[in-house]
N, C-alpha and C. Protein backbone atom coordinates (compact mmCIF):
# COMPACT_ATOMS: atom_id res chain seq x y z
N UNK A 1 94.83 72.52 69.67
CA UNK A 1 96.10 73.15 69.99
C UNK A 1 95.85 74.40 70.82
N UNK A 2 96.72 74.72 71.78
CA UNK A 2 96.60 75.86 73.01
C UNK A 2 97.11 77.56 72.58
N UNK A 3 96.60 77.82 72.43
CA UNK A 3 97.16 79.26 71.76
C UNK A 3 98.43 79.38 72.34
N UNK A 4 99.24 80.11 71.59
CA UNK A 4 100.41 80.44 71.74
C UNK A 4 100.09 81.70 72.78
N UNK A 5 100.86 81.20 74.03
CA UNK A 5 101.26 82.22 75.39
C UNK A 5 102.07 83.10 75.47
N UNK A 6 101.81 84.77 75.28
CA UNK A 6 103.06 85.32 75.55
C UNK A 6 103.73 85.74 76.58
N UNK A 7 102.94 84.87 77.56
CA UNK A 7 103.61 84.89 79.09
C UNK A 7 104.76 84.26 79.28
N UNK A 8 104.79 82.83 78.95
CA UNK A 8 106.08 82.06 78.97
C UNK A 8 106.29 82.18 76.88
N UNK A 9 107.12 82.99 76.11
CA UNK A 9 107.63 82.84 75.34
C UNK A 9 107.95 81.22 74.45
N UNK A 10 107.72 81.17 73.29
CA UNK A 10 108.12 79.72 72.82
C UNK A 10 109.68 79.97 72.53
N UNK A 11 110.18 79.42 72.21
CA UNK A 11 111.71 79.50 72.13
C UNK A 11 112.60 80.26 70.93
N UNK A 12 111.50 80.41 69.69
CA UNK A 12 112.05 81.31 68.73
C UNK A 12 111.32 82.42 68.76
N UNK A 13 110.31 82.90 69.90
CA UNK A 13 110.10 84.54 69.79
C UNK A 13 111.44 85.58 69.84
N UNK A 14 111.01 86.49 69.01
CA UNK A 14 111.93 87.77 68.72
C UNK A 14 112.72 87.75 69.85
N UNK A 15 113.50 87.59 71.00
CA UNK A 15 113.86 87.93 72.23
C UNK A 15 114.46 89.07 71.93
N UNK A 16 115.37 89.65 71.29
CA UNK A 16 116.42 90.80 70.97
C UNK A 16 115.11 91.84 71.44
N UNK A 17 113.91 92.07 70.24
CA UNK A 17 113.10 92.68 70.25
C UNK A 17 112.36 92.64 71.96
N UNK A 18 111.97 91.90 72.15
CA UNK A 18 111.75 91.41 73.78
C UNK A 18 112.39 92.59 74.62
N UNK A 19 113.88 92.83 74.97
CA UNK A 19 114.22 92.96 75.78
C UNK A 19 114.41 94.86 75.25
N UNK A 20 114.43 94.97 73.84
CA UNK A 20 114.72 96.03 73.45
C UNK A 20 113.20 96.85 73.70
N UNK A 21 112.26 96.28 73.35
CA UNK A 21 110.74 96.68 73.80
C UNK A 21 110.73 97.52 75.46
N UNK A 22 111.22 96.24 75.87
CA UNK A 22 111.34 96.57 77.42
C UNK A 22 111.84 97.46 78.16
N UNK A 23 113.28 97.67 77.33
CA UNK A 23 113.85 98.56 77.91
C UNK A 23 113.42 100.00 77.36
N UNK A 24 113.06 100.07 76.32
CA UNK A 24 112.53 101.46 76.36
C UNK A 24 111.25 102.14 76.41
N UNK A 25 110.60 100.96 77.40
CA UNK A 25 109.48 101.17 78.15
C UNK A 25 109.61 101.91 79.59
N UNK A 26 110.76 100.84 79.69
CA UNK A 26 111.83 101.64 81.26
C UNK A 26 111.90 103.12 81.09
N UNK A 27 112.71 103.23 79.88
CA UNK A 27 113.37 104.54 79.85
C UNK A 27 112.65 105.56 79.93
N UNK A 28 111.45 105.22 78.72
CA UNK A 28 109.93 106.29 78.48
C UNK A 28 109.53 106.43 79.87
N UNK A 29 109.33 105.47 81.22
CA UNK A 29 108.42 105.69 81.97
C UNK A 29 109.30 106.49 83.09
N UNK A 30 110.83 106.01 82.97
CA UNK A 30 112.16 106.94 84.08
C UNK A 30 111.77 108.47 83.72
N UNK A 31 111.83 108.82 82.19
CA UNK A 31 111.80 110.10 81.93
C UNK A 31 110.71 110.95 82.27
N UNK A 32 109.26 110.10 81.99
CA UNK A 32 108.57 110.55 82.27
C UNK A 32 108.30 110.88 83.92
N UNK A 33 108.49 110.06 84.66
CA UNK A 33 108.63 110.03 85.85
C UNK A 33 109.90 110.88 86.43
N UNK A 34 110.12 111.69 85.56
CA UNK A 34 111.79 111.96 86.20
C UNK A 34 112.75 111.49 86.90
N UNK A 35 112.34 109.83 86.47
CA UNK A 35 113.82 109.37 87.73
C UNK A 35 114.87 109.00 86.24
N UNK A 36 115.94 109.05 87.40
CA UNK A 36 117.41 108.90 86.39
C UNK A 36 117.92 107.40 86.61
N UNK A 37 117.88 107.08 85.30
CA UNK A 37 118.35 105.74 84.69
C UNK A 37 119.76 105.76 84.91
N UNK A 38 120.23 105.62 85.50
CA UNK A 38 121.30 105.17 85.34
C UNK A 38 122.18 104.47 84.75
N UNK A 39 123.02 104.53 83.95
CA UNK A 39 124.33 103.14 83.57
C UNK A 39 123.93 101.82 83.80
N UNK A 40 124.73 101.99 84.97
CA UNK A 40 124.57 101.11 86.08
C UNK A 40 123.57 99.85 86.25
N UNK A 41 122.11 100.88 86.31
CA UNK A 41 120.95 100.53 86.60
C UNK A 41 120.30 100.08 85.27
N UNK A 42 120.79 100.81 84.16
CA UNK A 42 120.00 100.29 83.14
C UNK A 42 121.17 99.05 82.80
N UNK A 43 121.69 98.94 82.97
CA UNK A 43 122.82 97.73 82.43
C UNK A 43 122.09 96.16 83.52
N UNK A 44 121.81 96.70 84.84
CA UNK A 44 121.11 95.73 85.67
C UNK A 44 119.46 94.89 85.34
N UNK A 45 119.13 95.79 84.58
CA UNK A 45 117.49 95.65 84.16
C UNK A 45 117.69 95.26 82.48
N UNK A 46 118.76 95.57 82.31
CA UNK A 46 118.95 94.58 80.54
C UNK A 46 119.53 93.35 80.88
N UNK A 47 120.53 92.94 82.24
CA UNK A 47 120.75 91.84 82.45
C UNK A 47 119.64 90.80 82.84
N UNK A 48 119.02 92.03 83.70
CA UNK A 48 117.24 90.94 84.25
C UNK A 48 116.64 90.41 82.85
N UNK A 49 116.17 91.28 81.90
CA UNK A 49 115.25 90.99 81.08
C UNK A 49 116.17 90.24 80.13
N UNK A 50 116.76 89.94 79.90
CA UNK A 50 118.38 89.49 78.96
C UNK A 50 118.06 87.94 78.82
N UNK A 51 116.33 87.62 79.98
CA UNK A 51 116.49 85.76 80.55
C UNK A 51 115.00 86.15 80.87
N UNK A 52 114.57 85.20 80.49
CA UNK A 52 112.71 84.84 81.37
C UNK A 52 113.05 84.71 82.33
N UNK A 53 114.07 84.22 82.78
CA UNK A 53 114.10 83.05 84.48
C UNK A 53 114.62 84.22 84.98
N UNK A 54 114.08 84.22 86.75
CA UNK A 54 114.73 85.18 87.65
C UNK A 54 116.26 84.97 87.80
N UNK A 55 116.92 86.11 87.90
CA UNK A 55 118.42 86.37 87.73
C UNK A 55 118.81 86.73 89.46
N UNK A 56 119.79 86.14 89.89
CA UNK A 56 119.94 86.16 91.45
C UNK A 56 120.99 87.60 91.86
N UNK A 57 121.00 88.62 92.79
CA UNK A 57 121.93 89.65 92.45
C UNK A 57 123.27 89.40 92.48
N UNK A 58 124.02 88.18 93.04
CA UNK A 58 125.29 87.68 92.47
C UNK A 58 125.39 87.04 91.17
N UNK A 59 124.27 86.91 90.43
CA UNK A 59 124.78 86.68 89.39
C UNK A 59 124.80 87.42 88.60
N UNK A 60 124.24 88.77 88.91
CA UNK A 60 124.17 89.76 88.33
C UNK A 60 125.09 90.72 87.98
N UNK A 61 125.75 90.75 89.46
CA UNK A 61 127.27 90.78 89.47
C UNK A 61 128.77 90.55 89.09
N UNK A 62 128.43 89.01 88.84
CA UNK A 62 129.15 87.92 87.95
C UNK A 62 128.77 88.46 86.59
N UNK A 63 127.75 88.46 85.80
CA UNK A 63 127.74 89.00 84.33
C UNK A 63 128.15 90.40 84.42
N UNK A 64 128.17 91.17 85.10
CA UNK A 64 128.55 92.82 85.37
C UNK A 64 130.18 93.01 85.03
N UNK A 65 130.73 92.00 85.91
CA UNK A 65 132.00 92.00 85.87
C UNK A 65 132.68 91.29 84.69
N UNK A 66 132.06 90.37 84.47
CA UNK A 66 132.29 89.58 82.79
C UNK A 66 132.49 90.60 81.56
N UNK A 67 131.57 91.75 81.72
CA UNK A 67 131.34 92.63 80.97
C UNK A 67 132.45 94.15 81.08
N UNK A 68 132.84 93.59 82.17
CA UNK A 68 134.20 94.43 82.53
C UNK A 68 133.49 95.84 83.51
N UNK A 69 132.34 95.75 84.03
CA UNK A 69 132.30 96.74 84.73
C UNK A 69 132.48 96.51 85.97
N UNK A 70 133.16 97.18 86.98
CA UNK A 70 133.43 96.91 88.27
C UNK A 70 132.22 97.07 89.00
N UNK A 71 131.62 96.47 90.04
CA UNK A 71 130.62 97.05 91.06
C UNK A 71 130.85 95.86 92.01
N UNK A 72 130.70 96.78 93.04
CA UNK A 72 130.52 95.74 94.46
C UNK A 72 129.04 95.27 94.64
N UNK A 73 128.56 94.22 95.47
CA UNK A 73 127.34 94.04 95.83
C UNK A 73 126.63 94.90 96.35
N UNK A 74 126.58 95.68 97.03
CA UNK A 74 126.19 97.17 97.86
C UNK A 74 125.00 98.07 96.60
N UNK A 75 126.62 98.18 95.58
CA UNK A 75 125.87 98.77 94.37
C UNK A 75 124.80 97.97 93.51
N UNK A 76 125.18 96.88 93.43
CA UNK A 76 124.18 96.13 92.27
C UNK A 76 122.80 96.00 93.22
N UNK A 77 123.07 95.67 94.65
CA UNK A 77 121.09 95.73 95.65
C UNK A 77 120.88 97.34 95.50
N UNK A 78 121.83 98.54 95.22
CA UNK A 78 121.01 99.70 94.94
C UNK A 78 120.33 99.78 94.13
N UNK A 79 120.93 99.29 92.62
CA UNK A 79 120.33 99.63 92.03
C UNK A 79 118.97 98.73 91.47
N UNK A 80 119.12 97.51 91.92
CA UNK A 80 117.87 96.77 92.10
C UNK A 80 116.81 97.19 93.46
N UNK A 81 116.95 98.04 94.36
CA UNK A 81 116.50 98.64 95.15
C UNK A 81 115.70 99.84 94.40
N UNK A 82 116.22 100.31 93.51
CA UNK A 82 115.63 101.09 93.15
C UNK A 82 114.44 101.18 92.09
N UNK A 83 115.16 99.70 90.90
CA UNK A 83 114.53 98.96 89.92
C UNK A 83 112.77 98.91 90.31
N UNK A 84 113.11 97.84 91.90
CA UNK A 84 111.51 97.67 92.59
C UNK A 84 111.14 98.63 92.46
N UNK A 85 111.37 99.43 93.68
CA UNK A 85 110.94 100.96 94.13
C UNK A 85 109.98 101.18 93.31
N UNK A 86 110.41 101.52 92.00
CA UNK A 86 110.05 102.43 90.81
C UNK A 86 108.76 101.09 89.76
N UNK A 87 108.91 99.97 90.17
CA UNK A 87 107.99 99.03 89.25
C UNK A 87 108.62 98.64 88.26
N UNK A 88 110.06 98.82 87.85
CA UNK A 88 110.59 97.86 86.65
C UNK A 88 111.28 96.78 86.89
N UNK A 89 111.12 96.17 88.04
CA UNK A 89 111.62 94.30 88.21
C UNK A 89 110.51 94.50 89.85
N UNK A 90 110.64 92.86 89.47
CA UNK A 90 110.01 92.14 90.70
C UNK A 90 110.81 91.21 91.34
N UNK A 91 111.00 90.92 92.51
CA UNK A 91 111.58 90.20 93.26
C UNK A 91 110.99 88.63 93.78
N UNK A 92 111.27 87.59 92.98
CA UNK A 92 110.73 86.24 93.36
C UNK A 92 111.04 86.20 94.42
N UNK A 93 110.47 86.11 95.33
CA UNK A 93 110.67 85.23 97.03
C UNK A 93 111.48 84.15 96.83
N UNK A 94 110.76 83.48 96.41
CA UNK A 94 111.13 81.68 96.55
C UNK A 94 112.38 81.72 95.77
N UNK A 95 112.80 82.35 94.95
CA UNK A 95 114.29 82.02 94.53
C UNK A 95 115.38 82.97 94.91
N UNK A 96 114.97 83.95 95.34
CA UNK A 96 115.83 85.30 96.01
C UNK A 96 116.55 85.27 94.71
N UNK A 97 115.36 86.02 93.96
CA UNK A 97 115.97 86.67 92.46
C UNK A 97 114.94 87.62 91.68
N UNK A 98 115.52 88.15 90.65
CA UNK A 98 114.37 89.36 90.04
C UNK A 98 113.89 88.71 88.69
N UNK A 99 112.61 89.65 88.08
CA UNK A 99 112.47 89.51 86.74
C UNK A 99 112.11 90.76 86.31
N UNK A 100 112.24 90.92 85.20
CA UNK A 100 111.33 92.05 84.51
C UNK A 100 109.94 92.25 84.73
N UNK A 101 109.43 93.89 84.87
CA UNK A 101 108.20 93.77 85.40
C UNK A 101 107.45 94.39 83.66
N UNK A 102 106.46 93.06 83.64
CA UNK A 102 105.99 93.29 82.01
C UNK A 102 104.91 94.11 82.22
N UNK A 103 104.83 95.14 83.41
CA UNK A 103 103.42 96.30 83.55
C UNK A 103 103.81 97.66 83.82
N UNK A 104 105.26 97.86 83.12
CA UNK A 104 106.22 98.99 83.48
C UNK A 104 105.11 100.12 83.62
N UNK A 105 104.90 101.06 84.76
CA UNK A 105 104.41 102.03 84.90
C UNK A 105 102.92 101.78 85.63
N UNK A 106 102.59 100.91 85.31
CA UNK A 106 101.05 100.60 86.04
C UNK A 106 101.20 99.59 87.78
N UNK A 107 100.17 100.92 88.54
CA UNK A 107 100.63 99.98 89.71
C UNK A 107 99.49 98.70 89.99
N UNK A 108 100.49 97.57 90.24
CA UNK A 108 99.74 96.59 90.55
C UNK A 108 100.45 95.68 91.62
N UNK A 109 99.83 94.77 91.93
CA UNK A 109 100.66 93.59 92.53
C UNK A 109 100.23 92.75 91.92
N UNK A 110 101.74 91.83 91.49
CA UNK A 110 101.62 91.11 90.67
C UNK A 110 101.68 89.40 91.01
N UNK A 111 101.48 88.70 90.57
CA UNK A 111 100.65 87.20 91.06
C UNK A 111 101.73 86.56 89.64
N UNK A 112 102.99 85.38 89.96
CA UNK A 112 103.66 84.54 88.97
C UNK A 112 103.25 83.44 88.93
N UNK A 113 103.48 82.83 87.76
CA UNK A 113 103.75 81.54 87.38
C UNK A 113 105.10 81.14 87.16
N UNK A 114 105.18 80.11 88.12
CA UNK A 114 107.02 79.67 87.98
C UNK A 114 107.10 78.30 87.45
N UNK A 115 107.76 78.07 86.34
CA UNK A 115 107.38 76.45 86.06
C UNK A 115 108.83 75.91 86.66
N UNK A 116 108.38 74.76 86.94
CA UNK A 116 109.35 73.88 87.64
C UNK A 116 110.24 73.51 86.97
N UNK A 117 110.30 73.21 85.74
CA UNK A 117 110.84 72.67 84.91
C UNK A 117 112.28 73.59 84.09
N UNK A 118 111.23 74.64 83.65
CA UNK A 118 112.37 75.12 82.73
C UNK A 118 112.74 76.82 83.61
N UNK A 119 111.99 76.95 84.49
CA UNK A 119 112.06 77.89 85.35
C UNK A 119 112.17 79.66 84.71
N UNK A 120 110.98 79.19 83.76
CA UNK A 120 110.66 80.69 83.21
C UNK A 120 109.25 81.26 83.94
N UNK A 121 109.37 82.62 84.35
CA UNK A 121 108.02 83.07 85.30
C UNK A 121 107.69 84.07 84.24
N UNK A 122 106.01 84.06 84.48
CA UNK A 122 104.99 84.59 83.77
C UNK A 122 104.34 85.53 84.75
N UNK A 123 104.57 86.56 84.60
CA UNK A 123 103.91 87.70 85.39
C UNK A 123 102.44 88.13 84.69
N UNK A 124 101.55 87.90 86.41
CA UNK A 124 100.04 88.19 86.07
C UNK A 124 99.60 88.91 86.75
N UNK A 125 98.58 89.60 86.32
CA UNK A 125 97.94 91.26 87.08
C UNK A 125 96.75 90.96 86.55
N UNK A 126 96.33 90.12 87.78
CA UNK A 126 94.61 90.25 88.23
C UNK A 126 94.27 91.05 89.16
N UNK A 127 93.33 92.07 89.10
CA UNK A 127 93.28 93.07 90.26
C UNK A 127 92.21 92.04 91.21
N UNK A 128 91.70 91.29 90.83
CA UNK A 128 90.43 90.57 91.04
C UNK A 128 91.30 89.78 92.48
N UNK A 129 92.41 89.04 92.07
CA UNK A 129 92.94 88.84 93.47
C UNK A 129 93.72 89.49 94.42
N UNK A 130 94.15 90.48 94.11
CA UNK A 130 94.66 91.43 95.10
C UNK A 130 93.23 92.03 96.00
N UNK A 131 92.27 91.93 95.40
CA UNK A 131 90.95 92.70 96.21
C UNK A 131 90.29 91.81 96.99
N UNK A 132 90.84 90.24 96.63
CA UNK A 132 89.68 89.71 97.45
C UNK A 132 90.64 88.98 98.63
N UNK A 133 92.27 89.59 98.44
CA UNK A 133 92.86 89.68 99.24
C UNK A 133 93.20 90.62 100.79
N UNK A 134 92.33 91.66 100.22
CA UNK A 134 92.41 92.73 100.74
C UNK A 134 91.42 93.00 101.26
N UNK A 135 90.40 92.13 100.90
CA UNK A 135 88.99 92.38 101.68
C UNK A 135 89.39 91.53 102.50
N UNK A 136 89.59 89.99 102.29
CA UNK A 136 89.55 88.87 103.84
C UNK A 136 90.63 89.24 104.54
N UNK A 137 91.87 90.60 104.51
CA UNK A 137 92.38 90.55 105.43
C UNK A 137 92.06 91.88 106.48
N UNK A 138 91.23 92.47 105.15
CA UNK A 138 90.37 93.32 106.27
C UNK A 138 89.32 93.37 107.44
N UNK A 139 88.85 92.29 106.52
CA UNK A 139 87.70 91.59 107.17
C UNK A 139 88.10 90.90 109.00
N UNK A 140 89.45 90.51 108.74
CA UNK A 140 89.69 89.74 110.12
C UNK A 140 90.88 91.29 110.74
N UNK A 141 90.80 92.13 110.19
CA UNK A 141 91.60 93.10 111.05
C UNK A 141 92.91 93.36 110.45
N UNK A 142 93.10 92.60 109.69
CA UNK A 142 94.48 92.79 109.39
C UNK A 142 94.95 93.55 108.11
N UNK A 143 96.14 94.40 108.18
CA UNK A 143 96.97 95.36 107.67
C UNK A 143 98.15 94.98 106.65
N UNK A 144 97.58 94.93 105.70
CA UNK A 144 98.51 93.91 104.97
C UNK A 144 99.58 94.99 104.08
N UNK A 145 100.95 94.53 104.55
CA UNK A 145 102.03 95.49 104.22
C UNK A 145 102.42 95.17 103.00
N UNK A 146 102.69 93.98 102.51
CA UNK A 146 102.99 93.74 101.48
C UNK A 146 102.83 92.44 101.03
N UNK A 147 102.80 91.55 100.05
CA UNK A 147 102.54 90.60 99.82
C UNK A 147 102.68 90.17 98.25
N UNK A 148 103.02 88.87 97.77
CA UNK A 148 103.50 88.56 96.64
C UNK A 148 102.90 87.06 96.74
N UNK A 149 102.29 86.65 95.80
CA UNK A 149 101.84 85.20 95.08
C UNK A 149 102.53 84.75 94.22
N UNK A 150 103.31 83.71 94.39
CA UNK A 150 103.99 82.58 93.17
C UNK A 150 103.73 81.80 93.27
N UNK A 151 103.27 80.90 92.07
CA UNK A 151 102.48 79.74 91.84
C UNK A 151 104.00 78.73 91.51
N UNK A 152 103.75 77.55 92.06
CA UNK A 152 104.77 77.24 90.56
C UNK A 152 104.11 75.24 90.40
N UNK A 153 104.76 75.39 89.08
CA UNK A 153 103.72 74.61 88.15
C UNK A 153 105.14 73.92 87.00
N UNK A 154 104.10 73.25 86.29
CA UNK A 154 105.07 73.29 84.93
C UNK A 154 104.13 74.04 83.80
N UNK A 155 105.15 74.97 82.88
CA UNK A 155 104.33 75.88 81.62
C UNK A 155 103.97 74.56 80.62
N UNK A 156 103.32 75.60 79.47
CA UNK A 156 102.93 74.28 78.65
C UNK A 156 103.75 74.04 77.68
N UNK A 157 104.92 74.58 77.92
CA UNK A 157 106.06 73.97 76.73
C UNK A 157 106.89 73.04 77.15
N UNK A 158 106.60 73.20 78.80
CA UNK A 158 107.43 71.78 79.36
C UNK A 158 106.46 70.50 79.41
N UNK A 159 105.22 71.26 79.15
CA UNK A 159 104.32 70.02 79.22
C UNK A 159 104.52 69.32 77.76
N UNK A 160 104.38 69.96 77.09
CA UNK A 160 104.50 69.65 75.74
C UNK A 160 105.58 68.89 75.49
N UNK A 161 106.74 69.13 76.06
CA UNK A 161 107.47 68.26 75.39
C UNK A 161 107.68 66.92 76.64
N UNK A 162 107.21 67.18 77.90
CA UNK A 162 107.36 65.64 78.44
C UNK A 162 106.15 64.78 77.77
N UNK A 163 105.07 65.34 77.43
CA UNK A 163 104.22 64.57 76.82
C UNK A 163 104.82 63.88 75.54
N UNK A 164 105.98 64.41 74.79
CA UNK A 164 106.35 63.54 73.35
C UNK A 164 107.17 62.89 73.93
N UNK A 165 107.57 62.45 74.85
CA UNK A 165 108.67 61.64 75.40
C UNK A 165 107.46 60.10 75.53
């Protein structure tokens, strides 16, 4: 049997605790950092973490307003503009959506796992490939501005259960 992953979550981990962990990892690292949390912003980063799966900023919007708070789109990319900025969400490429960043405060670039299936991403921080990224693009001259790795795959809980089928 495969050890239990706490990258992709099994389906009865604590989540409440999950997201409550999270967020006042945010908060500890805003304060410490002196940036200001916002409402707004913290209401945007409990909706991110609220889901494993990346959350798109209209839908973010859509639960915002469900919840009865007004915001235009303008506001909800600020304050996910700022979320990045600062290292508490990451922005999937491939789905033009965010997740929670599970390395609140430490800088890294981070390398996902996206499973195909149930479309929960597992955020990984190997420094080992960001360096040997950074050497071969040095190596040929090049200036690398920014850059993001997503894998995508199926996790092993989707494996697991197409295998009992």
């Amino acid at each position: 049997m495969k050890p239990n992953n706490p990258a992709f979550p099994s389906a009865d981990h604590d989540h409440n605790s999950c997201v409550s962990n999270a967020l006042k990892n945010a908060e500890a690292y805003c304060l410490q950092q002196g940036l200001r949390l916002t409402k707004l912003r913290h209401q945007v980063l409990e909706l991110i973490w609220a889901n494993h799966q990346p959350v798109g900023a209209y839908e973010l919007l859509e639960q915002l307003t469900q919840k009865g708070r007004k915001a235009a789109p303008p506001t909800v990319y600020r304050a996910l503009d700022f979320l990045m900025e600062n290292g508490l969400v990451h922005r999937i490429s491939s789905r033009n959506a965010y997740v929670g960043c599970s390395h609140t405060g430490h800088d890294h670039t981070a390398q996902f796992l996206i499973c195909e299936t149930c479309g929960q991403v597992a955020e990984l921080d190997d420094a080992r490939i960001g360096s040997v990224i950074a050497k071969d693009a040095d190596q040929l001259g090049f200036t690398v501005a920014q850059w993001t790795l997503e894998i995508s795959g199926i996790c092993d809980q989707c494996n697991q259960g197409t295998a009992d089928e």
